[in-house]
Protein backbone atom coordinates (compact mmCIF):
# COMPACT_ATOMS: atom_id res chain seq x y z
CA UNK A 1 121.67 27.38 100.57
CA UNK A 2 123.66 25.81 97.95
CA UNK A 3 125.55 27.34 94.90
CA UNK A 4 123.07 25.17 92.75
CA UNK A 5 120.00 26.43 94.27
CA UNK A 6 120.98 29.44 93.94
CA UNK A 7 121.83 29.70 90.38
CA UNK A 8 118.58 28.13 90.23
CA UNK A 9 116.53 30.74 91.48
CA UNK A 10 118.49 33.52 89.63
CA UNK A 11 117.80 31.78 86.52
CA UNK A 12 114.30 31.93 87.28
CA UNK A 13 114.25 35.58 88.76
CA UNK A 14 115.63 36.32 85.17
CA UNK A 15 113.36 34.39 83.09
CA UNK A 16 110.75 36.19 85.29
CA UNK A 17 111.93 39.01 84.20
CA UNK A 18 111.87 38.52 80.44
CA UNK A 19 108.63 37.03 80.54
CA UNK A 20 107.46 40.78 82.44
CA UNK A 21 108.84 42.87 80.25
CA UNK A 22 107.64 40.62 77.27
CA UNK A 23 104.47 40.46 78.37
CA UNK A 24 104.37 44.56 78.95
CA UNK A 25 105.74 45.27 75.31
CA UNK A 26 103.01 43.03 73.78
CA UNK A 27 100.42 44.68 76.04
CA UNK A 28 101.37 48.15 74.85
CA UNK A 29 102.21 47.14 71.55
CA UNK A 30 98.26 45.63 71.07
CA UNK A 31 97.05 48.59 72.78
CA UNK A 32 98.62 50.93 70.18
CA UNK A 33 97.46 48.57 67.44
CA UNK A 34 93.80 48.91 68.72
CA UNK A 35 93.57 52.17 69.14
CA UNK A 36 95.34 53.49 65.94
CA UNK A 37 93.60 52.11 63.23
CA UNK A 38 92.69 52.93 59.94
CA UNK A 39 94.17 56.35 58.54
CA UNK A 40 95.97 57.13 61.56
CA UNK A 41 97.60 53.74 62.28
CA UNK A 42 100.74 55.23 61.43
CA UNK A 43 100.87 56.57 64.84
CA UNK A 44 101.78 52.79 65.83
CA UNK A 45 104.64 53.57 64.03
CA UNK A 46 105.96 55.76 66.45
CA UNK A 47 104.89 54.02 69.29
CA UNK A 48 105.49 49.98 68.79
CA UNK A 49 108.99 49.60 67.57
CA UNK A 50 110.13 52.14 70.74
CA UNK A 51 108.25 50.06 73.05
CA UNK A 52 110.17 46.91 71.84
CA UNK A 53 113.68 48.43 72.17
CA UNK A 54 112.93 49.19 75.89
CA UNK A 55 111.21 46.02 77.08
CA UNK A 56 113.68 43.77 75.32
CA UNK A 57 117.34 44.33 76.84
CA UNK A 58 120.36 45.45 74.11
CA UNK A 59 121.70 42.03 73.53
CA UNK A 60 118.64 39.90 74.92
CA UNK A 61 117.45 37.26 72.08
CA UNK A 62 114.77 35.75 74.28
CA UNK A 63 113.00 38.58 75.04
CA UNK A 64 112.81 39.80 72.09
CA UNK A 65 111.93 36.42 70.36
CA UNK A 66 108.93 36.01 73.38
CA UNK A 67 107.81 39.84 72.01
CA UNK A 68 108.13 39.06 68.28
CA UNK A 69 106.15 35.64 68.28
CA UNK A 70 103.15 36.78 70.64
CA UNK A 71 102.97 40.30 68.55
CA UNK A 72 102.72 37.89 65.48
CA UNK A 73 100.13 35.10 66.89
CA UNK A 74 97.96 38.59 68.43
CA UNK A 75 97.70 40.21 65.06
CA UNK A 76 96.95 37.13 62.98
CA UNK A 77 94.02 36.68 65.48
CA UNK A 78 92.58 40.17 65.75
CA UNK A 79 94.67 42.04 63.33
CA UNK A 80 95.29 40.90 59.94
CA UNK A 81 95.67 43.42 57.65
CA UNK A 82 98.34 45.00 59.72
CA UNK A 83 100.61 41.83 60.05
CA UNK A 84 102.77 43.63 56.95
CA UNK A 85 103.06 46.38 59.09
CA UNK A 86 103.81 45.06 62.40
CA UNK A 87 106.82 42.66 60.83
CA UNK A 88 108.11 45.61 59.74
CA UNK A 89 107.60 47.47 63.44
CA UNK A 90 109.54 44.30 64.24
CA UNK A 91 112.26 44.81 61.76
CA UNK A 92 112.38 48.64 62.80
CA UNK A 93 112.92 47.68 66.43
CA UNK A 94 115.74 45.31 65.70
CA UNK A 95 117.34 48.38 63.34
CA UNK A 96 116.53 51.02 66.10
CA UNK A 97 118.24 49.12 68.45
CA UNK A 98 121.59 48.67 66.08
CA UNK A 99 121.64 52.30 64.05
CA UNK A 100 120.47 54.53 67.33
CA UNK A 101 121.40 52.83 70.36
CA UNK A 102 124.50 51.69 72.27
CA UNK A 103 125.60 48.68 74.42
CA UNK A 104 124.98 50.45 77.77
CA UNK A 105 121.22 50.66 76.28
CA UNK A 106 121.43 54.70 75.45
CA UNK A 107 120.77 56.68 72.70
CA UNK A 108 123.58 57.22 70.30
CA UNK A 109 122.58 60.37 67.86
CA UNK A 110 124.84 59.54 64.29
CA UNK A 111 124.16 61.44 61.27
CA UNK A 112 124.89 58.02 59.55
CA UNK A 113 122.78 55.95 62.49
CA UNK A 114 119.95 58.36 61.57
CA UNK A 115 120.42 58.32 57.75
CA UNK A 116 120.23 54.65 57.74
CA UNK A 117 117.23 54.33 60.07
CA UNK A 118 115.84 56.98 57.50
CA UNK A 119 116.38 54.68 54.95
CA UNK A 120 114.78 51.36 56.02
CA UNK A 121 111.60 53.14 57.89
CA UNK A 122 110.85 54.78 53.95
CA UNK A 123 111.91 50.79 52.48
CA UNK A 124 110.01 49.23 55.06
CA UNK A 125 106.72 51.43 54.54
CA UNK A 126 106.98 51.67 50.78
CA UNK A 127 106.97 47.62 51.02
CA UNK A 128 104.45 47.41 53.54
CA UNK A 129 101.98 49.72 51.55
CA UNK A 130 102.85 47.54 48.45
CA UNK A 131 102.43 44.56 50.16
CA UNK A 132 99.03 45.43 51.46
CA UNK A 133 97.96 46.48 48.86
CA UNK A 134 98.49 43.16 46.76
CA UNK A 135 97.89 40.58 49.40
CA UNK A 136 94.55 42.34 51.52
CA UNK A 137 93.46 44.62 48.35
CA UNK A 138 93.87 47.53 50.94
CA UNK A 139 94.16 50.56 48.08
CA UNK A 140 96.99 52.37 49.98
CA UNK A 141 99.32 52.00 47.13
CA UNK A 142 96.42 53.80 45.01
CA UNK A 143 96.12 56.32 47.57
CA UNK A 144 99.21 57.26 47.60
CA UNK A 145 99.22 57.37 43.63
CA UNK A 146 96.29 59.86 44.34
CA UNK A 147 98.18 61.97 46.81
CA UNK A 148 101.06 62.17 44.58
CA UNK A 149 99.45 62.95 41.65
CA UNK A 150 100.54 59.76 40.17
CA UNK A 151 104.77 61.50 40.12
CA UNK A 152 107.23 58.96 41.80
CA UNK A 153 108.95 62.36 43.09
CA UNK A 154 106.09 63.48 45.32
CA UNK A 155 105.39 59.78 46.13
CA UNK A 156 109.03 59.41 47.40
CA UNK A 157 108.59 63.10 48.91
CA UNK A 158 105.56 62.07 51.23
CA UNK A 159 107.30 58.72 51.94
CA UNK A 160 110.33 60.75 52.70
CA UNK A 161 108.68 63.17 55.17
CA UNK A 162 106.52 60.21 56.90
CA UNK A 163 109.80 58.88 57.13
CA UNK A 164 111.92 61.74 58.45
CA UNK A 165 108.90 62.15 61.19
CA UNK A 166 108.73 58.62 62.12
CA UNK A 167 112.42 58.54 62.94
CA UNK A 168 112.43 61.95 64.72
CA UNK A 169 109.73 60.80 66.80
CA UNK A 170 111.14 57.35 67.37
CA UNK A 171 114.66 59.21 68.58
CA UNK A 172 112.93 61.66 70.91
CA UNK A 173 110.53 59.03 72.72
CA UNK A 174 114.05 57.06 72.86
CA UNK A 175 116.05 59.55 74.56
CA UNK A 176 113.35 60.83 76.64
CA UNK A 177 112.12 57.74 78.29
CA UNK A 178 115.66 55.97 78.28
CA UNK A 179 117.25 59.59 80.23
CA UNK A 180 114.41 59.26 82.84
CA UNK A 181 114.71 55.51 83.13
CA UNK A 182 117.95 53.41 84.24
CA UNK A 183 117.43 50.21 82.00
CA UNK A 184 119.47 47.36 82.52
């Protein structure tokens, strides 16, 4: 067999590859969106940006460009009142990947790596509620006025705990699939 030939089926086996685990990440990711819906589709919060980082390899554009435009086209077609939210699970990924993980694809634990993950999950729902609520009408901004009692302190304190859980979670489903898994 020539060198050519095979370089040519490598290149395939890869692209193979990244079309797999693309097409697994979407399917989870849609799964979660389905059934997490409404009040308690914050769960998909926990689940969709971890289920990026592990289909798409550490320094893998492709995949992760194959995962981010068929998450898009799927929830402008079936779910558009969560696209806010799943740009953001998109964002969330890409920041998972750089504040909590290493090149050899493991979990680094930082007390600055988890402060700044902190910081854009509460920024990135605080937008997304915003967001929804001015572009869909969705009243979770006024909800959240509600459960505050209308103070920005207790709005930024439930923020802050959905926040703090929605990293912790993230981390632990992180480390715990990645230490039973050997990604590549």
């Amino acid at each position: 067999m020539s060198l050519s030939r095979r370089k040519n089926q490598s290149d395939l086996s890869d692209q193979i590859n990244v079309l797999t685990r693309s097409a697994f990440a979407l399917a989870l990711s849609v799964v979660s969106l389905l059934l997490f819906r409404g009040s308690i589709s914050i769960v998909s919060t926990f689940i969709i940006p971890v289920v990026i980082v592990l289909f798409s390899k550490r320094n893998e554009l492709l995949s992760f460009t194959y995962i981010a435009i068929s998450l898009l086209m799927v929830t402008v077609l079936f779910f558009q009142t969560q696209i806010i939210f799943v740009i953001g699970y998109l964002l969330l990924s890409v920041l998972l990947k750089h504040f909590l993980m290493d090149s050899a694809v493991k979990v680094k634990i930082s007390f600055s790596g988890i402060l700044k993950y902190l910081i854009a999950v509460i920024v990135i729902l605080f937008i997304g509620i915003q967001l929804t609520q001015i572009i869909f009408l969705i009243p979770l901004h006024d909800m959240m006025l509600r459960l505050s009692n209308n103070l920005p302190y207790r709005y930024f304190g439930i923020l802050l705990v959905e926040g703090i859980i929605i990293t912790l979670v993230n981390l632990l489903l992180l480390k715990a699939i990645t230490s039973r898994l050997k990604l590549e």
